[in-house]
Protein backbone atom coordinates (compact mmCIF):
# COMPACT_ATOMS: atom_id res chain seq x y z
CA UNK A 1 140.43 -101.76 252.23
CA UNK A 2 143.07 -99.93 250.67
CA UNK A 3 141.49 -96.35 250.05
CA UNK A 4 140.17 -97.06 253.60
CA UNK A 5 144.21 -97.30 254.92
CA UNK A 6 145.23 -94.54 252.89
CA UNK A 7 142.28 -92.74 254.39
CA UNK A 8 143.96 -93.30 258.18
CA UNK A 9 147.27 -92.72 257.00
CA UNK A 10 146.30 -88.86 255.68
CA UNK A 11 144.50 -88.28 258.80
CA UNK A 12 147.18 -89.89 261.04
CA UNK A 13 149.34 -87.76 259.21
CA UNK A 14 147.10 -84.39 259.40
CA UNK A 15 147.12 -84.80 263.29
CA UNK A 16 150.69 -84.98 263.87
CA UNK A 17 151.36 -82.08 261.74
CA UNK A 18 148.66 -80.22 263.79
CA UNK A 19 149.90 -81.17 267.19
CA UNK A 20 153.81 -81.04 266.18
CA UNK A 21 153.80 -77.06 267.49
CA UNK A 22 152.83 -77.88 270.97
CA UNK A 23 155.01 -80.79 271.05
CA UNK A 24 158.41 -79.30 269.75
CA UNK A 25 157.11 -75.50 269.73
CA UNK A 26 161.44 -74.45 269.01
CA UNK A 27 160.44 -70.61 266.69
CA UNK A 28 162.95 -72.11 264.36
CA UNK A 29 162.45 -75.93 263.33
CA UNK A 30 158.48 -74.54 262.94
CA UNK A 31 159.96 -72.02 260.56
CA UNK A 32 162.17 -74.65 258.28
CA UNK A 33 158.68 -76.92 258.40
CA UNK A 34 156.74 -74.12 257.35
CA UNK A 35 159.16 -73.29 254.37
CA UNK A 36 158.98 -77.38 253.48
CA UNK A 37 155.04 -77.33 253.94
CA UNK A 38 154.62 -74.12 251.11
CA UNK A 39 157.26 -75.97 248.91
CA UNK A 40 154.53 -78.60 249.52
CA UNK A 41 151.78 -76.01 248.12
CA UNK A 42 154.12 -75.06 245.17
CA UNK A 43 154.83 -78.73 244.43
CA UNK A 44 151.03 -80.02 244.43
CA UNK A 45 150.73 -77.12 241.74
CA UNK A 46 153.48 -78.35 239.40
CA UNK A 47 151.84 -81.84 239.85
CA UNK A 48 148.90 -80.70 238.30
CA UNK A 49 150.84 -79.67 235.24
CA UNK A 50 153.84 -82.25 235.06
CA UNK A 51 152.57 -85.02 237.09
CA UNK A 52 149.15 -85.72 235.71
CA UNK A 53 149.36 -83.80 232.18
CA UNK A 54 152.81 -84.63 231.56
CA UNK A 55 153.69 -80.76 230.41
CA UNK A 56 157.11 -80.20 231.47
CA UNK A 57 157.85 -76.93 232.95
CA UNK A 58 161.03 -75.57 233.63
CA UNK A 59 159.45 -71.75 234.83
CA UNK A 60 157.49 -72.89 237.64
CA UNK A 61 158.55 -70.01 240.09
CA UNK A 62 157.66 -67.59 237.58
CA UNK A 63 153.73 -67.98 238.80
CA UNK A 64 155.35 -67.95 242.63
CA UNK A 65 157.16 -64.23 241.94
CA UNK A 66 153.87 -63.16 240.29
CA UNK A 67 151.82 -64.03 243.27
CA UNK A 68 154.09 -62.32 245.17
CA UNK A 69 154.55 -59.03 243.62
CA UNK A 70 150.43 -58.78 242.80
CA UNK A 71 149.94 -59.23 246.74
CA UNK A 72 152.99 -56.65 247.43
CA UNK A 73 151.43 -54.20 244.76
CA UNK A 74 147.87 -54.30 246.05
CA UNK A 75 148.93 -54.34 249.61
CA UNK A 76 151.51 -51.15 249.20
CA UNK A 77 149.82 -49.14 246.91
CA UNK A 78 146.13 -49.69 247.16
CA UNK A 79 146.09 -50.87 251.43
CA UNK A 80 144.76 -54.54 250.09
CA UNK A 81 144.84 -57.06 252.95
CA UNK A 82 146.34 -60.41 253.28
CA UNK A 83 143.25 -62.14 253.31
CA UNK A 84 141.51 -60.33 250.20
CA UNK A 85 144.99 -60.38 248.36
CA UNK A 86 145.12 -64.21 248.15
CA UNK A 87 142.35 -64.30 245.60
CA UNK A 88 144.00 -61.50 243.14
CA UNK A 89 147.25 -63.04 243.24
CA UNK A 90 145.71 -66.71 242.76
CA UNK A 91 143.79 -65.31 239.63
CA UNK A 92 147.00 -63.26 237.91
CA UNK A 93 149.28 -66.00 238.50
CA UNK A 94 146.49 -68.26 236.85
CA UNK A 95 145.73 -66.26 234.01
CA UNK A 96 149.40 -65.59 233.25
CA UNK A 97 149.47 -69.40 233.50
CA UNK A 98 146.75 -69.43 230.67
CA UNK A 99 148.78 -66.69 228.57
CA UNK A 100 151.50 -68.37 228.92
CA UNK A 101 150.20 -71.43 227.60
CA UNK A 102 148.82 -70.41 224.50
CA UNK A 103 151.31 -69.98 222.29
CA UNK A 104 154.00 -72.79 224.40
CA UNK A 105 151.45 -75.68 224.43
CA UNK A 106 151.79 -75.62 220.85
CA UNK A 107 155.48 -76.94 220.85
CA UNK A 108 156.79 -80.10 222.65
CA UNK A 109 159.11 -81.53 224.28
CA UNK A 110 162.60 -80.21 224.57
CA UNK A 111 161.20 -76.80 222.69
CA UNK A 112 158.54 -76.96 225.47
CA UNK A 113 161.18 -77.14 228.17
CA UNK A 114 163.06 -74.08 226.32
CA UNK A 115 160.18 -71.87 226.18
CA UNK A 116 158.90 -72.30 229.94
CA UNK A 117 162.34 -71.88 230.92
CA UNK A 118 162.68 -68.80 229.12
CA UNK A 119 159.32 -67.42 230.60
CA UNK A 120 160.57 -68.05 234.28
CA UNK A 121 163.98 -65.88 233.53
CA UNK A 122 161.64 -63.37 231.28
CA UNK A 123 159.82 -62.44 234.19
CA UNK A 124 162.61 -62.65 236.68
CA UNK A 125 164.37 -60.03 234.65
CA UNK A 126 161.51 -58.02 234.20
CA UNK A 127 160.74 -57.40 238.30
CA UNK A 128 164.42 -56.65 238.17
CA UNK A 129 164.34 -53.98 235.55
CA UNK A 130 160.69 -52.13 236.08
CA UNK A 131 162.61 -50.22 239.52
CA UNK A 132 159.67 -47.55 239.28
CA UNK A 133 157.12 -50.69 239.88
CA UNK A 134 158.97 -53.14 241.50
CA UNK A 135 161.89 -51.61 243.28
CA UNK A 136 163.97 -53.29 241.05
CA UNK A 137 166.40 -55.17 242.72
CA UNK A 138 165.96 -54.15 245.91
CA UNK A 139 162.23 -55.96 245.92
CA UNK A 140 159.24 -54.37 247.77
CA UNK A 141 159.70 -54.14 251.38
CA UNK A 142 157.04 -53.19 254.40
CA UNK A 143 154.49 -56.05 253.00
CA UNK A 144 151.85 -56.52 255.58
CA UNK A 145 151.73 -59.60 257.08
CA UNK A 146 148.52 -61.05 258.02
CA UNK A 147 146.47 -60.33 261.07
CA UNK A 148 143.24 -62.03 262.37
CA UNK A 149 140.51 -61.81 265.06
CA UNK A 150 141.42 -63.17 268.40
CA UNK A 151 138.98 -63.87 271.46
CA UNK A 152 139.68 -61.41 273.97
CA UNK A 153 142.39 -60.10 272.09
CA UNK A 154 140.89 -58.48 269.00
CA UNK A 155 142.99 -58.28 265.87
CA UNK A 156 146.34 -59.59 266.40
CA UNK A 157 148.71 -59.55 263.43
CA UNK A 158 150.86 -62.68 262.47
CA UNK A 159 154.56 -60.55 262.91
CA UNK A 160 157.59 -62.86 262.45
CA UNK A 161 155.81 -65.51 264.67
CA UNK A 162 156.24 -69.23 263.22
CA UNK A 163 153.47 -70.83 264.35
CA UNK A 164 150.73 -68.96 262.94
CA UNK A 165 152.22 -68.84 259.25
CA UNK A 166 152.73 -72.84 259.75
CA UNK A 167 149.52 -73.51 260.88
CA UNK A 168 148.07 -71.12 257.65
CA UNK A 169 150.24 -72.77 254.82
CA UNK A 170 149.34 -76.69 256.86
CA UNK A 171 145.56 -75.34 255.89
CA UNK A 172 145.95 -74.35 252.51
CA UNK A 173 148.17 -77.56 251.77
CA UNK A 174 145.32 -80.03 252.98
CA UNK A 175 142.96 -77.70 251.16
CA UNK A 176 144.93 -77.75 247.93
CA UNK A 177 145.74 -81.32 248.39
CA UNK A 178 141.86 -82.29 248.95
CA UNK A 179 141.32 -80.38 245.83
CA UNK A 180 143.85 -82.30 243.42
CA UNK A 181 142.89 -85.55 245.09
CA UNK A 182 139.42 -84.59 243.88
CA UNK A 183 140.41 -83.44 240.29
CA UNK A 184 142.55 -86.24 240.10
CA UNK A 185 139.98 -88.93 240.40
CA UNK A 186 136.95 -86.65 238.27
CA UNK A 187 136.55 -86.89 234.38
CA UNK A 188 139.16 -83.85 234.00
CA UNK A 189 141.83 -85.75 236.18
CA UNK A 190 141.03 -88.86 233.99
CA UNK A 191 141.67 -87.00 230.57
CA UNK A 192 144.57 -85.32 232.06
CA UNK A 193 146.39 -88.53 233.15
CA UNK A 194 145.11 -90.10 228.95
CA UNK A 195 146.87 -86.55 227.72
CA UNK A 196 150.02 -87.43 229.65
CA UNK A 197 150.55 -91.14 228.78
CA UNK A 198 149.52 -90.50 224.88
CA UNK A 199 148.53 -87.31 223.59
CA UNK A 200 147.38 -88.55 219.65
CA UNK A 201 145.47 -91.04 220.91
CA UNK A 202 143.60 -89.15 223.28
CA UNK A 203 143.12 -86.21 220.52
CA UNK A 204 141.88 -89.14 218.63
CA UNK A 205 139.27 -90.39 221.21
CA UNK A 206 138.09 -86.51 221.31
CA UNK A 207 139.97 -85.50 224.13
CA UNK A 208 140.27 -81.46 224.05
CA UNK A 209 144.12 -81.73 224.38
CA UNK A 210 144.98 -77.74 224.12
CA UNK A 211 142.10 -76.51 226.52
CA UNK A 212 142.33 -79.71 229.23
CA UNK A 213 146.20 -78.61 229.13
CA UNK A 214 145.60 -74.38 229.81
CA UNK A 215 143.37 -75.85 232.33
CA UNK A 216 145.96 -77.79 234.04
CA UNK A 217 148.30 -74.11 233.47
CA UNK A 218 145.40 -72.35 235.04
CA UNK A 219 145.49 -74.79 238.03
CA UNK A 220 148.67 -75.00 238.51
CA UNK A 221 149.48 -71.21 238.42
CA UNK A 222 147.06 -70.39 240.77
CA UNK A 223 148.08 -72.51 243.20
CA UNK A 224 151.88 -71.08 243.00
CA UNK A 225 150.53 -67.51 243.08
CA UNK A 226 148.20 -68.45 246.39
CA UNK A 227 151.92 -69.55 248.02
CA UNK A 228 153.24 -66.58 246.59
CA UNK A 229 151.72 -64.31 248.23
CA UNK A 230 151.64 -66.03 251.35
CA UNK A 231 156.05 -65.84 250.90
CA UNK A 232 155.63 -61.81 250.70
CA UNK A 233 153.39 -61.44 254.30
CA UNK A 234 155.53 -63.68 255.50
CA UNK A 235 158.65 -62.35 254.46
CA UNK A 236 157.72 -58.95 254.71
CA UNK A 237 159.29 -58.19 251.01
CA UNK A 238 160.03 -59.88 247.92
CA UNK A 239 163.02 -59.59 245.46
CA UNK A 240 163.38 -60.38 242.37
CA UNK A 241 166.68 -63.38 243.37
CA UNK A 242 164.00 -65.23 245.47
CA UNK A 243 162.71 -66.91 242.21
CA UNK A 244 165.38 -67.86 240.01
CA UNK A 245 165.69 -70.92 237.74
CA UNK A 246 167.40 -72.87 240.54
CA UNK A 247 164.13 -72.87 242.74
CA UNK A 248 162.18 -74.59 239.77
CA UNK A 249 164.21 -76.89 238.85
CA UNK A 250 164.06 -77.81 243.12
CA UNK A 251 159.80 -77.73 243.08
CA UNK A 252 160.00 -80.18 239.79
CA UNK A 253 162.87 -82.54 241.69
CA UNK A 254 159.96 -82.78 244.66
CA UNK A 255 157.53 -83.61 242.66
CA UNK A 256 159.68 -86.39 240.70
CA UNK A 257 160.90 -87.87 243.94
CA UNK A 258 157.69 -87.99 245.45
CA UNK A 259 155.88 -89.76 241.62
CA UNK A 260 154.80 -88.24 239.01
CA UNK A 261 150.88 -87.63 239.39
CA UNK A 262 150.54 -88.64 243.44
CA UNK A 263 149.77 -86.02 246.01
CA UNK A 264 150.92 -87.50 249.32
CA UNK A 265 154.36 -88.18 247.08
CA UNK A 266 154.49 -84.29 246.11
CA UNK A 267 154.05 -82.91 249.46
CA UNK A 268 156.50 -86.00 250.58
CA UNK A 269 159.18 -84.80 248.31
CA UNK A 270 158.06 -81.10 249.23
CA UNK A 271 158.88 -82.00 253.21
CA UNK A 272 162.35 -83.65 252.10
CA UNK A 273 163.84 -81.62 249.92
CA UNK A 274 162.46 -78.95 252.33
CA UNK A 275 163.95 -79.93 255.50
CA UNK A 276 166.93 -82.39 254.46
CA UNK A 277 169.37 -79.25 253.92
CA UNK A 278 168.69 -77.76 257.22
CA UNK A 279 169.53 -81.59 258.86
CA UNK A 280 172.61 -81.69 257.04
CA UNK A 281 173.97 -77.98 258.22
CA UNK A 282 176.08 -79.42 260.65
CA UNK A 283 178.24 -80.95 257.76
CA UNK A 284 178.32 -76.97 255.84
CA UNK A 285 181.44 -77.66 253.79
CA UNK A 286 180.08 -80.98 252.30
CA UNK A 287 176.00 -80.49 252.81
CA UNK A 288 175.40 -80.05 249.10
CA UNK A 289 177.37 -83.32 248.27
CA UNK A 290 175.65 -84.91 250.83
CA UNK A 291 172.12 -83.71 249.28
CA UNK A 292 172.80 -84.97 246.02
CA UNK A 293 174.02 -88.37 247.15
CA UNK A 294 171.03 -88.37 249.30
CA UNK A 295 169.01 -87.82 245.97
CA UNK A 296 170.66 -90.54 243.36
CA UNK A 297 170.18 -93.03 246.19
CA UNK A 298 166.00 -91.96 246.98
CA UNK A 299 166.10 -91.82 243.01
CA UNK A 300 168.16 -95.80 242.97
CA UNK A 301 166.21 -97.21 245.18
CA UNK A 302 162.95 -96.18 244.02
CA UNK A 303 163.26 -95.03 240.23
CA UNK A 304 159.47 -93.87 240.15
CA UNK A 305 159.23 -92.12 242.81
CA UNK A 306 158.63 -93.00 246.68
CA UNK A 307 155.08 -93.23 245.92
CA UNK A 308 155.12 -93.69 242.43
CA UNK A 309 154.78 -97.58 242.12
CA UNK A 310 151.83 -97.33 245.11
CA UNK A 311 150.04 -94.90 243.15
CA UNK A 312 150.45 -96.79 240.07
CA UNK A 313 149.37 -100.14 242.06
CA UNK A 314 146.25 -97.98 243.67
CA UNK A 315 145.06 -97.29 240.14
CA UNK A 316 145.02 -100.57 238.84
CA UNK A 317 143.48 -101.94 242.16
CA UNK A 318 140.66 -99.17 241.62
CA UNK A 319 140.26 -100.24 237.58
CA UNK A 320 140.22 -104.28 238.66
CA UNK A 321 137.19 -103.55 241.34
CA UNK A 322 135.55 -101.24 238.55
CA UNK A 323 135.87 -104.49 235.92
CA UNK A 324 134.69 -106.81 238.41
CA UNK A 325 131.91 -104.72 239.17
CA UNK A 326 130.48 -104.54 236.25
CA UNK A 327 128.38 -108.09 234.52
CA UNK A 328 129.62 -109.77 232.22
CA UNK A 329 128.29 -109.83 228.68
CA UNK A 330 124.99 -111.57 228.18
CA UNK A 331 125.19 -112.55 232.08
């Protein structure tokens, strides 16, 4: 009864989002919800690697700028499209996830949270200095933006429309968010979730702690690098100040609002954190104060999360049926 509610609630929710255009179709609320729905992407990504592993990661829009640059690379210098650049800059960002975690998943804790932190300013600084590449600071610029076929229209690029890039980044999220949901619940999501809640004793058990966690890297660095390079067609050009420390530490304080480990409360927390500044711009002089009241009292009210203690309840609702369904010894 329960997975059956949820069930209506994500499809309830799925059909709003999809009909929202035509009801309010203002170019620039679409816009701000489109922004919100790829922090979404980029905070179902982290979730994989904070929320369920428990790895904290402090770099997170590292694998964003990489996805962005490999897309603005291919596309400038080699004519790549949008549509065949998602895959390259899914698989760098994923792999550099990997590298990345290598040597770092070695250390813990706060030495963990140093050395991911130090990654996301290493390669910050490095699109910054390699001008002959990169531009430097200026970024790339004249990125293509996407284009697809149209009845009776032919091939019709995206341009600075809203609409199109929202309805594009509303796929990918369900996509991505189908995808976790499935991971979540399969014998890697299981093992992920033991890894997070005690890492000895699921070594112990015979867990494979290092490679379940490069995984979860993997995962989650692809994912960033597909939004990434959907942020350079739709910007048109990427800098290097797009993906400081400041927009990590915002994707991880999504993902914590929404619970540790639960979709819906990632892309929750994505469409809050996304949108809330915008609704506060009328009050410019004190909207930052007002966001981080805002955030104590979400965090006060609810200290797991605002689907944290649902998740947690779902879980042990799932378990109970699981115990029940199974006979009793010598029965």
């Amino acid at each position: 009864m329960l997975r059956n509610r949820q069930l209506w609630v994500w499809w309830a929710g799925v059909l709003a989002a999809l009909v929202l255009p035509l009801v309010n179709p203002n170019p620039y609320q679409i816009d701000v919800l489109a922004t919100a729905l790829l922090y979404g992407l980029l905070a179902l990504g982290l979730n994989v690697i904070v929320g369920l592993t428990g790895v904290l990661h402090l770099g997170y829009a590292a694998f964003f700028a990489i996805g962005a640059y490999t897309y603005g690379l291919l596309n400038l210098h080699a004519g790549l499209p949008f549509w065949a650049g998602l895959i390259p800059a899914a698989l760098v960002a994923g792999l550099a996830g990997v590298a990345l975690g290598l040597p770092a998943l070695r250390v813990r804790g706060d030495y963990l949270a140093i050395v991911t932190l130090g990654f996301g300013e290493i390669v910050r600084i490095a699109f910054t200095n390699l001008e002959q590449w990169t531009g430097g600071p200026n970024g790339l610029l004249g990125i293509a933006h996407p284009s697809c076929w149209v009845p009776g229209r032919g091939v019709v690029s995206f341009g600075v429309s809203s609409a199109p890039y929202y309805y594009l980044i509303l796929l990918l999220t369900i996509l991505v968010a189908g995808l976790c949901a499935r991971l979540s619940r399969s014998r890697v999501g299981r093992a992920w979730i033991a890894i997070r809640e005690d890492e000895l004793a699921a070594s112990c058990v015979g867990i494979p702690v290092l490679q379940l966690k490069l995984l979860a890297q993997g995962i989650g660095g692809s994912i960033a690098g597909l939004a990434g390079a959907i942020f350079a067609s739709k910007q048109g050009t990427v800098t290097p100040d797009s993906f400081d420390f400041i927009l990590s530490v915002m994707i991880l304080a999504m993902v914590v609002l929404g619970g540790l480990g639960s979709i819906r409360g990632a892309i929750a927390g994505a469409l809050i954190l996304g949108t809330l500044p915008e609704l506060l711009r009328g009050f410019e002089q004190y909207r930052m104060l007002l966001f981080g009241l805002a955030m104590i009292l979400i965090m006060r009210i609810r200290p797991g999360g605002l689907f944290g203690a649902a998740h947690r309840l779902g879980r042990a609702s799932s378990l109970m049926r699981q115990r029940t369904a199974c006979p009793a010894p010598g029965g």
